[in-house]
N, C-alpha and C. Protein backbone atom coordinates (compact mmCIF):
# COMPACT_ATOMS: atom_id res chain seq x y z
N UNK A 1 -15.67 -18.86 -70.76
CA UNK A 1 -15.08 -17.99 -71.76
C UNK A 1 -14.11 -17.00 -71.15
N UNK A 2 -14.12 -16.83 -69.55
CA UNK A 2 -13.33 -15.85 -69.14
C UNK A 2 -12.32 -16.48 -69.23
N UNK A 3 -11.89 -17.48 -69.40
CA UNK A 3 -10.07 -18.10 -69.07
C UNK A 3 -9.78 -18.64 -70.73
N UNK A 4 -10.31 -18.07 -71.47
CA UNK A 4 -10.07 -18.83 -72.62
C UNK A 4 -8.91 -18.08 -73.06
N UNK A 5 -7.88 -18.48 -73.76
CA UNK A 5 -6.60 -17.59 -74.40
C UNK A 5 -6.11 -18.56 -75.57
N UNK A 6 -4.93 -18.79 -76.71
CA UNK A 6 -4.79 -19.07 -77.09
C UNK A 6 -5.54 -20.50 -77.91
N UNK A 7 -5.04 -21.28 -77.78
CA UNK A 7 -5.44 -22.18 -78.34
C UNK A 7 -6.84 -22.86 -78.02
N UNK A 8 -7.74 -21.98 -76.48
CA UNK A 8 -8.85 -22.29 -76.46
C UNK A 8 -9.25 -22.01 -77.23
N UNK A 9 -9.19 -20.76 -78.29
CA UNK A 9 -10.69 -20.60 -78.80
C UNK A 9 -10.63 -21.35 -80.29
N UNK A 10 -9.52 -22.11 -79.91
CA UNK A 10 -9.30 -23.34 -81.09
C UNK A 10 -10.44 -24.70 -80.96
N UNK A 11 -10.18 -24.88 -79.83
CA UNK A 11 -11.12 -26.16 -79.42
C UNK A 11 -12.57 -26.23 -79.11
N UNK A 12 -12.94 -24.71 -77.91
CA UNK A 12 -14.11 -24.64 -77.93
C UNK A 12 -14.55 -23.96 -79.09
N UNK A 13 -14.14 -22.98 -79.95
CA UNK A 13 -15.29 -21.93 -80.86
C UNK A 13 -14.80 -22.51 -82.03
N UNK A 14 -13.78 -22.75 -82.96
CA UNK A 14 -13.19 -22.61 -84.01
C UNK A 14 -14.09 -24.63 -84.53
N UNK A 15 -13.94 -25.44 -83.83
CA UNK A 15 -13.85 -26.99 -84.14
C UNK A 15 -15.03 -26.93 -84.07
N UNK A 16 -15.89 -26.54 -83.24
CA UNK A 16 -17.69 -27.30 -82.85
C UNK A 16 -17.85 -26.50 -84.02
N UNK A 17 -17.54 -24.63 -84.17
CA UNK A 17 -18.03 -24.13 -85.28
C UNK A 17 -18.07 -24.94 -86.88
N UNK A 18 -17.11 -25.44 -86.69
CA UNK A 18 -16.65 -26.18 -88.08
C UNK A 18 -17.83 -27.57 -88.02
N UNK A 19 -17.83 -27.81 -87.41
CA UNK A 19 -18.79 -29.77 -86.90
C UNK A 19 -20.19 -28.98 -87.32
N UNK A 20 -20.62 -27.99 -86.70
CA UNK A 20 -22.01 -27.96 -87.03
C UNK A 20 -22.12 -27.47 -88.59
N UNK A 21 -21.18 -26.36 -89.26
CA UNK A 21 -21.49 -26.14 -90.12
C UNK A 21 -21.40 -27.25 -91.20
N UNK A 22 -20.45 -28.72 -90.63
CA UNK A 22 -20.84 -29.80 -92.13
C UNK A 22 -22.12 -30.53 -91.68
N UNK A 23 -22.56 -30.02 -90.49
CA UNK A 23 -23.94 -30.87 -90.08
C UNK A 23 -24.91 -29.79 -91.39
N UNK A 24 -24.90 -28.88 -90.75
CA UNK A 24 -25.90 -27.67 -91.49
C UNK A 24 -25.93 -27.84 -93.13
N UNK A 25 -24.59 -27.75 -93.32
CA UNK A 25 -24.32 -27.61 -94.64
C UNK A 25 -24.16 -25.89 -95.10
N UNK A 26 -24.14 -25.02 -93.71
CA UNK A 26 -24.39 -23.78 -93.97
C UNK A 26 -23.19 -23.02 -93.04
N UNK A 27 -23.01 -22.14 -92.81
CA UNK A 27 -22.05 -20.91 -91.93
C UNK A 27 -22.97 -21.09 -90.88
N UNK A 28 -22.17 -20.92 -89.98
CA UNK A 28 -22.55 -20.59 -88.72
C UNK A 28 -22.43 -18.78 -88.12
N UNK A 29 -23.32 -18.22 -88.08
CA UNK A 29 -22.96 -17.01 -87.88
C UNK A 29 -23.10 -16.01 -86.64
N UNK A 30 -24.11 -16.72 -85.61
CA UNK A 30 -24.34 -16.58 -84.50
C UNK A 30 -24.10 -17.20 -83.41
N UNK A 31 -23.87 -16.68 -82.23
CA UNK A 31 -23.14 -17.17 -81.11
C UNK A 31 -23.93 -17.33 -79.98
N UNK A 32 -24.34 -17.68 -78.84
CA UNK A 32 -24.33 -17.90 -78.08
C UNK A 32 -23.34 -18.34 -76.94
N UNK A 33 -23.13 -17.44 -75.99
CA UNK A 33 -22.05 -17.20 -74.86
C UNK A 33 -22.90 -18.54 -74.06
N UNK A 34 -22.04 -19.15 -73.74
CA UNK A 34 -21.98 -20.57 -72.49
C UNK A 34 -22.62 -19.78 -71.20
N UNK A 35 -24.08 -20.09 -70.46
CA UNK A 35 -24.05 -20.00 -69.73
C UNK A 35 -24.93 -18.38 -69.59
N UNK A 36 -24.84 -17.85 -70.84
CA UNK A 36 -24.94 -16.67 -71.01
C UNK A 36 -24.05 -15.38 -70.15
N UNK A 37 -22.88 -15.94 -69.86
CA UNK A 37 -21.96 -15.35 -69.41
C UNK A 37 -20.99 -14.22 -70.34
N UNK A 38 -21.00 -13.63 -70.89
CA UNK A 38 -19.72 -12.71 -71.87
C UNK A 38 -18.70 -12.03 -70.94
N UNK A 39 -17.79 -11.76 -71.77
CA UNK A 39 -16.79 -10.62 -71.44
C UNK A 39 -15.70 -9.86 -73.06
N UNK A 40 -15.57 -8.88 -72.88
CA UNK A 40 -15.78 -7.81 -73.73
C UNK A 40 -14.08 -8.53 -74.53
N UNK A 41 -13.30 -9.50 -73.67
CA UNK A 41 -12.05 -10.20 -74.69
C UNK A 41 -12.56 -10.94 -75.81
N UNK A 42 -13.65 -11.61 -75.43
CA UNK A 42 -14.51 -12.67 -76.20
C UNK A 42 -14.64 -11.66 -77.24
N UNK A 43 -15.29 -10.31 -77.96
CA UNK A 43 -15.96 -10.69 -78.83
C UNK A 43 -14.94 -10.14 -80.28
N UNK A 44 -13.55 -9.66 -80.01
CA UNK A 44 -12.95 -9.23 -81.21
C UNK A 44 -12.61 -10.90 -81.93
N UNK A 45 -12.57 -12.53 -80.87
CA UNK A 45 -12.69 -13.17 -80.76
C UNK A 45 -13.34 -14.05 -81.82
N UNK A 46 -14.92 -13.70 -81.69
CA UNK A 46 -15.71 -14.42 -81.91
C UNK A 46 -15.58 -13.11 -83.58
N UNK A 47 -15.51 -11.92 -83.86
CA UNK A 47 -15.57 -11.49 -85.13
C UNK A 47 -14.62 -12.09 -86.35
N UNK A 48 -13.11 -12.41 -85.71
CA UNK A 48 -12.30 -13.10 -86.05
C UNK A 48 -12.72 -14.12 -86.77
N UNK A 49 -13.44 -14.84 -86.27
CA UNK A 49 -14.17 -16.43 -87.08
C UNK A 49 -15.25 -16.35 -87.23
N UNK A 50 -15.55 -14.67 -87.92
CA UNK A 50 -16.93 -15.24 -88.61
C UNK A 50 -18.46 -14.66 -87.94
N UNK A 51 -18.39 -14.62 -86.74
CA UNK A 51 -19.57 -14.28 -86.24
C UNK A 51 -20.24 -12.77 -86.57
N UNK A 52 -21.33 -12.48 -86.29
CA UNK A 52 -21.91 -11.55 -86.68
C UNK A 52 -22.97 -10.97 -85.50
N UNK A 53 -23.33 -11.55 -84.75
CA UNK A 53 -23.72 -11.44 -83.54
C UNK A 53 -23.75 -12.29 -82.46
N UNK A 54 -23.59 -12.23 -81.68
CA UNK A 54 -23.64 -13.09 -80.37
C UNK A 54 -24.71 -13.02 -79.48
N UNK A 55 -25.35 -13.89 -78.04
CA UNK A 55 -26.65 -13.61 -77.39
C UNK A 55 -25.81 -14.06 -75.83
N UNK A 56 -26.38 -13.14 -74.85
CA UNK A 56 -25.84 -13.12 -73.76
C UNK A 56 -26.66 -13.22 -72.80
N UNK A 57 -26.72 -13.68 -71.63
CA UNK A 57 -28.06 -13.27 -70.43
C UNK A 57 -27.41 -12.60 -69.67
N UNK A 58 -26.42 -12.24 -69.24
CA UNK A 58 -26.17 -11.34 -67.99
C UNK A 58 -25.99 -9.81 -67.77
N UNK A 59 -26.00 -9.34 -68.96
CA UNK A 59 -26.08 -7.82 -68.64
C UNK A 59 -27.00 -7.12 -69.46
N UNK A 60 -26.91 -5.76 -69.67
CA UNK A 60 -27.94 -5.04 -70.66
C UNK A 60 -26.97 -4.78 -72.02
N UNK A 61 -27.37 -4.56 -73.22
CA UNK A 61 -26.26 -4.74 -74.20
C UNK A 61 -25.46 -3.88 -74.01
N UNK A 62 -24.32 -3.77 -74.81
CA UNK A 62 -22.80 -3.11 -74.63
C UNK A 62 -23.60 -2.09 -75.69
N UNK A 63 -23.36 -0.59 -75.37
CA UNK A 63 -23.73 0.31 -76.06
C UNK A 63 -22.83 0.25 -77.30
N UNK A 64 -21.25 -0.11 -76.87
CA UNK A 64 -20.29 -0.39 -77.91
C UNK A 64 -20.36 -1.00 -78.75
N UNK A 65 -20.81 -1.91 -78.30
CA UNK A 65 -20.83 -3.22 -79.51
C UNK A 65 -22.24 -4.26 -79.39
N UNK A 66 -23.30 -3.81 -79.55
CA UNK A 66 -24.94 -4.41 -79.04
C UNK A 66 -25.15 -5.59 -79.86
N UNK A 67 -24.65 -6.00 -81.51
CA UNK A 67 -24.86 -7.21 -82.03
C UNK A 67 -23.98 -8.00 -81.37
N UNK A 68 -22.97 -8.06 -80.63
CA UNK A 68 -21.99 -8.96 -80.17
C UNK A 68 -22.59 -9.36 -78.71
N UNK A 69 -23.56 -8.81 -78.19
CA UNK A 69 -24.34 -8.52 -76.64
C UNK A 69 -25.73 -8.52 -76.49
N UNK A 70 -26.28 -8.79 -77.25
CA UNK A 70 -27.43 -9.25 -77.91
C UNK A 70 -28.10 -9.95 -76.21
N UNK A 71 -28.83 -9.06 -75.89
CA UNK A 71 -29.67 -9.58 -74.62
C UNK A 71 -30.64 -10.07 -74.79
N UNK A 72 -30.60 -11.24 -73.81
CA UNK A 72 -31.80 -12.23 -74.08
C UNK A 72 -32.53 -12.76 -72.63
N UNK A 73 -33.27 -12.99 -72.31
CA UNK A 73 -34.03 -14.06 -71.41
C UNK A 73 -34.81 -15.47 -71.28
N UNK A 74 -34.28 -15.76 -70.46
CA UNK A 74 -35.33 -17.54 -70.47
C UNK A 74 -36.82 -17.17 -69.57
N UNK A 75 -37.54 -18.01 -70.82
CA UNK A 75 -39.05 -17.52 -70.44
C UNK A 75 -39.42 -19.05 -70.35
N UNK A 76 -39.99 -18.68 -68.98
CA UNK A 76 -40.60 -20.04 -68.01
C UNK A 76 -41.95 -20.38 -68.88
N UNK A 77 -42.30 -21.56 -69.30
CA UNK A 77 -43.33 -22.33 -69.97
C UNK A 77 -45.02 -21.51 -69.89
N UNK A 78 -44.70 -21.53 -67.91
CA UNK A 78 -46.27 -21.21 -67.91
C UNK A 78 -46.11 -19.45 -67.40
N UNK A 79 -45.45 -18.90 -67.88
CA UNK A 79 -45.60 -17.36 -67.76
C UNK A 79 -46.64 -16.66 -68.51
N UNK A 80 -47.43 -15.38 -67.34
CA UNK A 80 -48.49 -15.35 -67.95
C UNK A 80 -47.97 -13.93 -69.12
N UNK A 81 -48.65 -13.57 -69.66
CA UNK A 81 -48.21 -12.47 -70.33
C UNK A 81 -47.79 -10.84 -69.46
N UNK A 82 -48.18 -10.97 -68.71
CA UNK A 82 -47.65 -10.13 -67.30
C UNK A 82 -46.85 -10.08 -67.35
N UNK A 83 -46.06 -11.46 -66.77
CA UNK A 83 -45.08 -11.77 -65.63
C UNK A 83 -44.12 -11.51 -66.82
N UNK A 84 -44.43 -12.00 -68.32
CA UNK A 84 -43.81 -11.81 -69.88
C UNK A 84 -43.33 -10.52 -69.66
N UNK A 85 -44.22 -9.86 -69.63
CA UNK A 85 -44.21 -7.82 -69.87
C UNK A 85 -43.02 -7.34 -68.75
N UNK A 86 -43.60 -8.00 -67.54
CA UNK A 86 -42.67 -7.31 -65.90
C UNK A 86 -40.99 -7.83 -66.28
N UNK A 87 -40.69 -8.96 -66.86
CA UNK A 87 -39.37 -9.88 -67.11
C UNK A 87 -38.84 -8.74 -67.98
N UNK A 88 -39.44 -8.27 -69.28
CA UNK A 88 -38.99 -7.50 -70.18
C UNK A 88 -38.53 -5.82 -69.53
N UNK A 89 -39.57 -5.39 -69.13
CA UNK A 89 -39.91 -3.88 -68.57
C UNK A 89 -37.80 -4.13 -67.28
N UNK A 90 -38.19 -5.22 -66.48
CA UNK A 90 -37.32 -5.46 -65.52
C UNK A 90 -35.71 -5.48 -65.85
N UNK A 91 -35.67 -6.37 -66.78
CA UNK A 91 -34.61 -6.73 -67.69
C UNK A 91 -33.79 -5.71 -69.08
N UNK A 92 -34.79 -4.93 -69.74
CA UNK A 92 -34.56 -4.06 -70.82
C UNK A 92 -34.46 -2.93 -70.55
N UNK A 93 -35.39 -2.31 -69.52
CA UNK A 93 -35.05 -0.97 -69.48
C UNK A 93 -34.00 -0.47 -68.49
């Protein structure tokens, strides 16, 4: 998403957006960043067509703009509720 400019955000965001919503039959309104990578060009971007929040893994949310930065984590299968709590405590605060 960092090199995207013009007519990328034709091909990657604008077309799949369109494909899933005749799969769905519904709007698509949430995003997920590739990789969970963002950057702060992306999201006047992603409001443009529609979105309403986005989900990111690499930073803590943008105080500016927190539905567009929407922090998230991948939680390993056999995590115990601990290691759950320490990921969160580690990650959120």
């Amino acid at each position: 998403m960092k090199k995207y400019q013009g007519q990328d955000w034709v091909t990657q965001i604008e077309k799949p957006t369109k494909q899933l919503e005749a799969i769905t039959g519904g709007p698509i309104r949430y995003f997920a960043f590739p990789f969970g990578l963002w950057n702060r060009q992306a999201l006047p971007e992603l409001r443009k067509r529609g979105f309403i929040a986005a989900f990111q893994l690499a930073d803590k949310m943008d105080p500016t703009d927190p539905l567009m930065t929407v922090r998230r984590i991948i939680v390993g299968g056999g995590w115990s509720l601990k290691t759950f709590s320490n990921a969160i405590n580690r990650d959120f605060h």
